[in-house]
N, C-alpha and C. Protein backbone atom coordinates (compact mmCIF):
# COMPACT_ATOMS: atom_id res chain seq x y z
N UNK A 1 -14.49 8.90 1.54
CA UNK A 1 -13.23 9.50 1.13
C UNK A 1 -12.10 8.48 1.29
N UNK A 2 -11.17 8.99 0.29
CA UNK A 2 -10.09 7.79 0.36
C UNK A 2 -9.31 8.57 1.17
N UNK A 3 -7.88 8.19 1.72
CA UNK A 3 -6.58 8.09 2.43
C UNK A 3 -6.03 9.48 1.02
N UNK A 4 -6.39 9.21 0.27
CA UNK A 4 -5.98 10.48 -0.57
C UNK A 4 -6.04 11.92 -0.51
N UNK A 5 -7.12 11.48 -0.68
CA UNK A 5 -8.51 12.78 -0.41
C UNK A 5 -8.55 13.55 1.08
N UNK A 6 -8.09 12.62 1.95
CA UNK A 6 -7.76 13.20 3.35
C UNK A 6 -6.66 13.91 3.20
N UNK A 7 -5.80 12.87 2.44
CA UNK A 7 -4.08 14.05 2.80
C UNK A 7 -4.19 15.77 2.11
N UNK A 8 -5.61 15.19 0.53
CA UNK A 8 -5.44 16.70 0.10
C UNK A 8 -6.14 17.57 0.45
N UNK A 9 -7.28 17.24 1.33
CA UNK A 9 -7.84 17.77 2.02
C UNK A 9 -7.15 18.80 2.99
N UNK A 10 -6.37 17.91 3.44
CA UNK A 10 -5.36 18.53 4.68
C UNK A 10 -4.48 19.75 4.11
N UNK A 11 -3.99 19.30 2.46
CA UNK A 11 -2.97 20.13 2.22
C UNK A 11 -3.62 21.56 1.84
N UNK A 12 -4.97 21.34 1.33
CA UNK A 12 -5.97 22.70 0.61
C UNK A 12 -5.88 23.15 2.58
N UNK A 13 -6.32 22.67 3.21
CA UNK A 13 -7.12 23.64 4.74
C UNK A 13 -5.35 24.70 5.02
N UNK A 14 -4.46 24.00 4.53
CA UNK A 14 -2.79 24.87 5.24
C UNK A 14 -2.41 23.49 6.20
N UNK A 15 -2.84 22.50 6.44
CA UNK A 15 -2.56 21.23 7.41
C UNK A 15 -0.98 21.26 7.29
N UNK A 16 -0.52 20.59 6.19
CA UNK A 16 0.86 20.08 5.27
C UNK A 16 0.70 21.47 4.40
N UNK A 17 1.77 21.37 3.72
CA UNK A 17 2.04 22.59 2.59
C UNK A 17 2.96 21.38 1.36
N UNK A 18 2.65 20.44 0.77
CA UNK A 18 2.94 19.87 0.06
C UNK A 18 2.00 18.27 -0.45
N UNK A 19 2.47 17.73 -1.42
CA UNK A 19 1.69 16.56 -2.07
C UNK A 19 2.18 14.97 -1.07
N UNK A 20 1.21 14.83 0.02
CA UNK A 20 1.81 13.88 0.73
C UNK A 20 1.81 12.49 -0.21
N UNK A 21 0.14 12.60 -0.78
CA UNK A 21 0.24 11.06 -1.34
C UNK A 21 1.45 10.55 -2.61
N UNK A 22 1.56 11.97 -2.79
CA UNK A 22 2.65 11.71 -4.12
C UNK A 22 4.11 11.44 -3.45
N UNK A 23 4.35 12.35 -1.86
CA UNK A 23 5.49 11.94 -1.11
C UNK A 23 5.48 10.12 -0.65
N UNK A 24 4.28 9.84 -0.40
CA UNK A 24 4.20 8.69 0.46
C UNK A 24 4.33 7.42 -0.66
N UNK A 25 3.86 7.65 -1.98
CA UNK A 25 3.91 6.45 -2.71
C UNK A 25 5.47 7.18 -3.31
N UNK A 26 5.99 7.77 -3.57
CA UNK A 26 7.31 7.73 -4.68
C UNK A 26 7.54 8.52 -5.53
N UNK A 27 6.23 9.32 -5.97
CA UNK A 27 5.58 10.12 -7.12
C UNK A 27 6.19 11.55 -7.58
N UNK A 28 5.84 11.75 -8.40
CA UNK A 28 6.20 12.82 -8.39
C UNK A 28 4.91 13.51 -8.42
N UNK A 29 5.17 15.19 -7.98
CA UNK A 29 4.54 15.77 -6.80
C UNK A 29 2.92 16.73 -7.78
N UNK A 30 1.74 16.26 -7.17
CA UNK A 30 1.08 17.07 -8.48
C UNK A 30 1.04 18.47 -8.24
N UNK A 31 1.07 19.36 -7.08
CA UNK A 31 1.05 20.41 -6.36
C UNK A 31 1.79 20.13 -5.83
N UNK A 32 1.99 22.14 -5.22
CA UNK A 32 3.09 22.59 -3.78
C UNK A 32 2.43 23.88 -3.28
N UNK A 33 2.50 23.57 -1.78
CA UNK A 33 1.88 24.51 -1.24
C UNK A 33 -0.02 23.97 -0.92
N UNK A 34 -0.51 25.19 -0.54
CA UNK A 34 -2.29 24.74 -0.58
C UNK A 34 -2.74 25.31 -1.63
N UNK A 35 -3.12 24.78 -2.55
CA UNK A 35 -4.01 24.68 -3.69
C UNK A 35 -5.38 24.27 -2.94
N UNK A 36 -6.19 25.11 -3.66
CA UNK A 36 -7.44 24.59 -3.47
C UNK A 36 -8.25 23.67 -3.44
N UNK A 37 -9.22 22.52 -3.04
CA UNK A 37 -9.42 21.58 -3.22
C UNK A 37 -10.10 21.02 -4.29
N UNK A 38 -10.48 21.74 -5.22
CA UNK A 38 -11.54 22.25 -5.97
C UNK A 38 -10.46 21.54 -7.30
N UNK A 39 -9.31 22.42 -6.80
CA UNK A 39 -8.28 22.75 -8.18
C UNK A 39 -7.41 21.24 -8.17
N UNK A 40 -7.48 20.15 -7.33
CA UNK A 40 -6.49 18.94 -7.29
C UNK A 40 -6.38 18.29 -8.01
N UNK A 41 -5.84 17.63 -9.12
CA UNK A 41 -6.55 16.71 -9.60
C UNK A 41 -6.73 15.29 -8.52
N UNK A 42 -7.71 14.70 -8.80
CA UNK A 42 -8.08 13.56 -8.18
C UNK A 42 -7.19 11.89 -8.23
N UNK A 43 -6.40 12.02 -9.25
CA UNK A 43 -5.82 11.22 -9.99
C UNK A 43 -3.99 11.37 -9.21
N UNK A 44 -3.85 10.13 -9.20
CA UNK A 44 -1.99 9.82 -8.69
C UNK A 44 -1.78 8.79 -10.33
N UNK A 45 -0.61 9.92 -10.65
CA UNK A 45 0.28 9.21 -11.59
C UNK A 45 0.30 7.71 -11.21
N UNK A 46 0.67 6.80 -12.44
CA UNK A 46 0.88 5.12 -11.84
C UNK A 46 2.72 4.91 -11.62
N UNK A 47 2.53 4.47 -10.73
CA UNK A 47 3.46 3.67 -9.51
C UNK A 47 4.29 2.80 -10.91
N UNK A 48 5.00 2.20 -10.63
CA UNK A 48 5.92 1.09 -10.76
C UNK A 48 5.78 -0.15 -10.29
N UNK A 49 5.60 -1.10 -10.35
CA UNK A 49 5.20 -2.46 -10.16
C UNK A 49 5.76 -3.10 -9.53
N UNK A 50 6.02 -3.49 -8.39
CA UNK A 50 6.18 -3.59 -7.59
C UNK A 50 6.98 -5.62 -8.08
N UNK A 51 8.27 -6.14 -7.36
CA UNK A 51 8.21 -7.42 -8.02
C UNK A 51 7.74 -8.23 -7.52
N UNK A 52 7.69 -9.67 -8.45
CA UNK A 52 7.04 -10.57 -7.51
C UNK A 52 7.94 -11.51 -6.74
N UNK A 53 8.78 -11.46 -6.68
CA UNK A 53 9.88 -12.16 -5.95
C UNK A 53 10.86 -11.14 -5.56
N UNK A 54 11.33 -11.85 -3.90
CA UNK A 54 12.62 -10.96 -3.69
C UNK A 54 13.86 -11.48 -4.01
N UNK A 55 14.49 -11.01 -4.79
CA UNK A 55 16.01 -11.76 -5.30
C UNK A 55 17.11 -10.42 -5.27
N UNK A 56 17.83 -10.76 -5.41
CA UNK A 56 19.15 -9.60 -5.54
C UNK A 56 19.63 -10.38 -6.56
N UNK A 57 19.97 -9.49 -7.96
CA UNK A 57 20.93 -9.41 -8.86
C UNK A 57 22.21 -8.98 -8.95
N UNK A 58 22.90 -10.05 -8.80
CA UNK A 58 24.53 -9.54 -8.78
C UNK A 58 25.21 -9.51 -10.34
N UNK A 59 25.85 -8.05 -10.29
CA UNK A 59 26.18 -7.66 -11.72
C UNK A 59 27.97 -8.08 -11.70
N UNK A 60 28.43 -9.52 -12.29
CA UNK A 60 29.88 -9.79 -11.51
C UNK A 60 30.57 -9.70 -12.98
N UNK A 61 30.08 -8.34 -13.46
CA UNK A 61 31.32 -7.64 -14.75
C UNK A 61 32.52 -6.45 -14.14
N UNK A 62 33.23 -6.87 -14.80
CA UNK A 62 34.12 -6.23 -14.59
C UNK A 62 35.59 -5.59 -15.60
N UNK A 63 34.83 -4.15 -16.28
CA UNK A 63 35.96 -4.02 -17.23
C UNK A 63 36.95 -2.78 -16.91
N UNK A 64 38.19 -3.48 -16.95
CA UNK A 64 39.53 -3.29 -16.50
C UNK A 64 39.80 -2.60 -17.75
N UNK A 65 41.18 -1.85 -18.06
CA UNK A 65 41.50 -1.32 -19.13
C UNK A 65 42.54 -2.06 -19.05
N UNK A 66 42.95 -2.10 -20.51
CA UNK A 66 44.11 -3.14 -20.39
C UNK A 66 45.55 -2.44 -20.06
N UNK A 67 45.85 -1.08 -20.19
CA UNK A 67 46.68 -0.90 -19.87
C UNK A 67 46.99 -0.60 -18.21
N UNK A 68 46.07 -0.61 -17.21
CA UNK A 68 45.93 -1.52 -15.63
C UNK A 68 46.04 -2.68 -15.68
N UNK A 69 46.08 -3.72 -16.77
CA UNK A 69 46.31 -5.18 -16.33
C UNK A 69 47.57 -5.30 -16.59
N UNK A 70 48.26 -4.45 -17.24
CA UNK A 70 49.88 -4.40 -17.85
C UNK A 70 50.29 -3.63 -16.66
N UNK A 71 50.10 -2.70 -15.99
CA UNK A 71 50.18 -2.00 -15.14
C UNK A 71 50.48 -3.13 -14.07
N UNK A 72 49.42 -3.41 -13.57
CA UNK A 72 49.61 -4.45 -12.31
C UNK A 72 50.29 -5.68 -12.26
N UNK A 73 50.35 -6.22 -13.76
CA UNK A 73 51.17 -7.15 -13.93
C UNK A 73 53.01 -6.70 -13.77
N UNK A 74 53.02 -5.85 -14.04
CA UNK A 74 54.29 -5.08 -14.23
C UNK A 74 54.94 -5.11 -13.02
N UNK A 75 53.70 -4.60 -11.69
CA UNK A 75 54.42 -4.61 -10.24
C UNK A 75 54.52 -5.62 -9.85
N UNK A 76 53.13 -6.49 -9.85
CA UNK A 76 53.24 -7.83 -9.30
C UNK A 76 54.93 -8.72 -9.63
N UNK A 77 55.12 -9.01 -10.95
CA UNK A 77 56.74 -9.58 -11.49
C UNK A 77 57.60 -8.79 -10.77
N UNK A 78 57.57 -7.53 -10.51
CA UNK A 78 58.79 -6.18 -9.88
C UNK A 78 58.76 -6.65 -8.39
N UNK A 79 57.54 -7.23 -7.88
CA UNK A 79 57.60 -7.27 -6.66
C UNK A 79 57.81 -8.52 -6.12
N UNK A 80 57.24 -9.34 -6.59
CA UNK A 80 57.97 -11.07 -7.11
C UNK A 80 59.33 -11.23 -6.93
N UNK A 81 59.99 -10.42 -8.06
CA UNK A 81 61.53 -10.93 -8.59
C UNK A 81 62.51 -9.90 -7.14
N UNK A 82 62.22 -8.97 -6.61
CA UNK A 82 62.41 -8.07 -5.67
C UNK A 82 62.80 -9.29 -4.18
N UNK A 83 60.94 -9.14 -4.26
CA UNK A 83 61.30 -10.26 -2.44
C UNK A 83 61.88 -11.61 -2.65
N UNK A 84 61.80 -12.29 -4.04
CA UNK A 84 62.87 -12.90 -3.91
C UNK A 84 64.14 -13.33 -4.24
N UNK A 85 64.80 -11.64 -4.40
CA UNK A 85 65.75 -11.51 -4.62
C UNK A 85 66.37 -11.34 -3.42
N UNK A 86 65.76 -10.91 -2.35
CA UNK A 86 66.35 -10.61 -0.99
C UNK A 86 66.35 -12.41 0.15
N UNK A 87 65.41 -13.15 -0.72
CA UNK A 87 66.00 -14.28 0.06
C UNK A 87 67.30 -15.23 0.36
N UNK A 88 67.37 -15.86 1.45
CA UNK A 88 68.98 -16.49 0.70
C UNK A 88 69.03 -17.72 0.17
N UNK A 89 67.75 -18.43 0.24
CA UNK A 89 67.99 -19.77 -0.92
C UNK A 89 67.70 -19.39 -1.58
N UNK A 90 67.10 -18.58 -2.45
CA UNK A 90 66.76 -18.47 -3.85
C UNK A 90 67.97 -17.97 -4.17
N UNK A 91 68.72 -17.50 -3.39
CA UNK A 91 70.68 -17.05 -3.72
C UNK A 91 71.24 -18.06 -4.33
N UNK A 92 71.06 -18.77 -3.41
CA UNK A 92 71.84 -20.35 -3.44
C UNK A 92 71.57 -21.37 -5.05
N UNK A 93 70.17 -21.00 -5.07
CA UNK A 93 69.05 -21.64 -6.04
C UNK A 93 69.92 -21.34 -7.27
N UNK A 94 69.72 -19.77 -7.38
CA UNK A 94 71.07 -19.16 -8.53
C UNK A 94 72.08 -19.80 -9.25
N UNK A 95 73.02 -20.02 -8.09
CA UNK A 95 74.26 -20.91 -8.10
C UNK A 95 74.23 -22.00 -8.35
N UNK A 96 73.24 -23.02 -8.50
CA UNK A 96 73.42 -23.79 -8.50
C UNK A 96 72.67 -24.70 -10.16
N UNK A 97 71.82 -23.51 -10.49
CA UNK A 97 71.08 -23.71 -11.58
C UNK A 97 72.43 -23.78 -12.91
N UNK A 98 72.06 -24.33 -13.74
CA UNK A 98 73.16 -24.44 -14.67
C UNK A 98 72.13 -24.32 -16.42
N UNK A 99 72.92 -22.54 -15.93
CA UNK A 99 71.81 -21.94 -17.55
C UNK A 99 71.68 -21.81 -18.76
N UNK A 100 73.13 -23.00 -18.89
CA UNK A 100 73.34 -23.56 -20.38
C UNK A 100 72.30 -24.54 -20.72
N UNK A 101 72.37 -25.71 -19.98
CA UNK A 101 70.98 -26.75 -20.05
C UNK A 101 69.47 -26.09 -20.04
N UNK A 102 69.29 -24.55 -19.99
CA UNK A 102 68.00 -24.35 -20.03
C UNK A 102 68.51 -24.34 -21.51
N UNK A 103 69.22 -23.49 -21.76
CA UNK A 103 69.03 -22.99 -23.00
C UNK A 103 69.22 -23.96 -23.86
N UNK A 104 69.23 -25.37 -23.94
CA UNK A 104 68.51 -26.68 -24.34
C UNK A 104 67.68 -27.00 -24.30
N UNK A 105 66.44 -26.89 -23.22
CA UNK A 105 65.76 -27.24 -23.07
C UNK A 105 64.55 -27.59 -24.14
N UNK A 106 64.44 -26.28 -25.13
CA UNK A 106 63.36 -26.66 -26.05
C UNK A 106 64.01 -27.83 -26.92
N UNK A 107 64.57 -27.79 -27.16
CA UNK A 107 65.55 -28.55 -28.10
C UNK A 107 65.46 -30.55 -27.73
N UNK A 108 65.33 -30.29 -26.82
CA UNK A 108 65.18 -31.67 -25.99
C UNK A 108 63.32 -31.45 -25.83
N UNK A 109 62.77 -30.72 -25.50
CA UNK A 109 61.63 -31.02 -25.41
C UNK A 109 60.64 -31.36 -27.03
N UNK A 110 61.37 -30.83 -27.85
CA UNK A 110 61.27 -31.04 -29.14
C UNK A 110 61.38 -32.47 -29.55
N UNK A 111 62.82 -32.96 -29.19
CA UNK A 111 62.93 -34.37 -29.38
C UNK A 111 61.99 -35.06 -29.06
N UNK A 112 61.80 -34.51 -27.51
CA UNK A 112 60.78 -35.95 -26.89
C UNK A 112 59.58 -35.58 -27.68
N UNK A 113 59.17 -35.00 -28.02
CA UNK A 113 57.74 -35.18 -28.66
C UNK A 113 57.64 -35.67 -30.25
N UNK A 114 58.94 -35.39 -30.94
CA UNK A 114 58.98 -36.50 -31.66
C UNK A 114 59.06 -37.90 -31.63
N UNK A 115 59.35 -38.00 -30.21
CA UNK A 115 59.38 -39.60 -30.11
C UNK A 115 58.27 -39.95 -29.94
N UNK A 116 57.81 -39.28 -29.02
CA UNK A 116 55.85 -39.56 -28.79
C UNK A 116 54.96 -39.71 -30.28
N UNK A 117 55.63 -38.79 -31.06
CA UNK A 117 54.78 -38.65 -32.24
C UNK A 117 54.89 -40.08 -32.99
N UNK A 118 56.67 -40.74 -33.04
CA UNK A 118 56.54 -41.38 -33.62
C UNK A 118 56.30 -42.93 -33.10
N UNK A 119 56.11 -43.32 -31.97
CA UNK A 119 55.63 -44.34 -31.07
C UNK A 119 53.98 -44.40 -31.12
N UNK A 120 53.49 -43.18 -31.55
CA UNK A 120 51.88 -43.25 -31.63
C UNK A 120 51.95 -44.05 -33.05
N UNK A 121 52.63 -43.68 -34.25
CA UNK A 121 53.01 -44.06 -35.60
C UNK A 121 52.65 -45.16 -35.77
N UNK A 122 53.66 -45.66 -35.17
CA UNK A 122 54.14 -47.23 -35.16
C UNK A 122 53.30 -47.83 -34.68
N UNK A 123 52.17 -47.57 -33.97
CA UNK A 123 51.02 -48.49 -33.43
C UNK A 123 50.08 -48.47 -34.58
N UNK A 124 49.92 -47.51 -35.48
CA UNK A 124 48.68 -47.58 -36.78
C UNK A 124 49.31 -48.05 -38.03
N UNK A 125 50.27 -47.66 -37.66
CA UNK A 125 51.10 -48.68 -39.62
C UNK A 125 50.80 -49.91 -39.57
N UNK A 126 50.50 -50.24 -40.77
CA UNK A 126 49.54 -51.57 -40.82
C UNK A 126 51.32 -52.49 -41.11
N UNK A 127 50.75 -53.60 -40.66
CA UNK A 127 51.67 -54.61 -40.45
C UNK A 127 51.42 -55.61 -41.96
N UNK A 128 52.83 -55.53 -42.81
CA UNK A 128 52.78 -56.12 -44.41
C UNK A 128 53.46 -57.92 -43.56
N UNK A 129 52.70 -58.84 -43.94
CA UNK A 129 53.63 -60.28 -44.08
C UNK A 129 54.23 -60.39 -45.13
């Protein structure tokens, strides 16, 4: 007799009142209660396969809705522009910034990259004697 056959043995006499081998491997259950021994089937559903390596799979997705990334972005800047609004050099910082010259800034950054553009130029124009 197998390790099977004992447990259903046990469960037909009133021993257990349920399907141990089907409890003990994972299974689902072929009987409940004592069934006769007569009446069992002999047979355990098949198992799942067991792997051959132990690894852990890490699942590192993560989908956000975008209106939580607008959300959090929203506090983060609120909470940013907040604490350092309560500092006192960034007070000072204020005062001292001069917010006409930003509002140049592209304007000049424009230039310089025309100059870049045209200094790259001037190195490939072929040279006439």
């Amino acid at each position: 007799m197998t390790w099977i056959n004992d447990l259903d043995a046990l469960a037909s006499a009133g021993v257990i009142g349920f399907d141990a081998p089907a409890y003990i491997t994972g299974r689902q259950p072929r009987y409940y209660g004592n069934p006769a021994l007569e009446t069992i089937p002999d047979k355990l559903p098949q198992i799942k396969e067991q792997p051959q390596k132990d690894e852990f799979k890490f699942n590192n997705e993560v989908n956000n809705p975008w209106w939580k990334k607008v959300l959090f972005g929203t506090f983060f800047v609120t909470g940013l522009v907040f604490g350092a609004s309560k500092l006192k050099s960034v007070k000072n910082l204020f005062k001292k910034i001069n917010f006409s010259a930003i509002k140049a800034l592209p304007k000049k950054a424009l230039d310089g990259l025309k100059n870049v553009w045209n200094s790259v130029l001037i190195l490939f124009k072929s040279k006439k004697p």
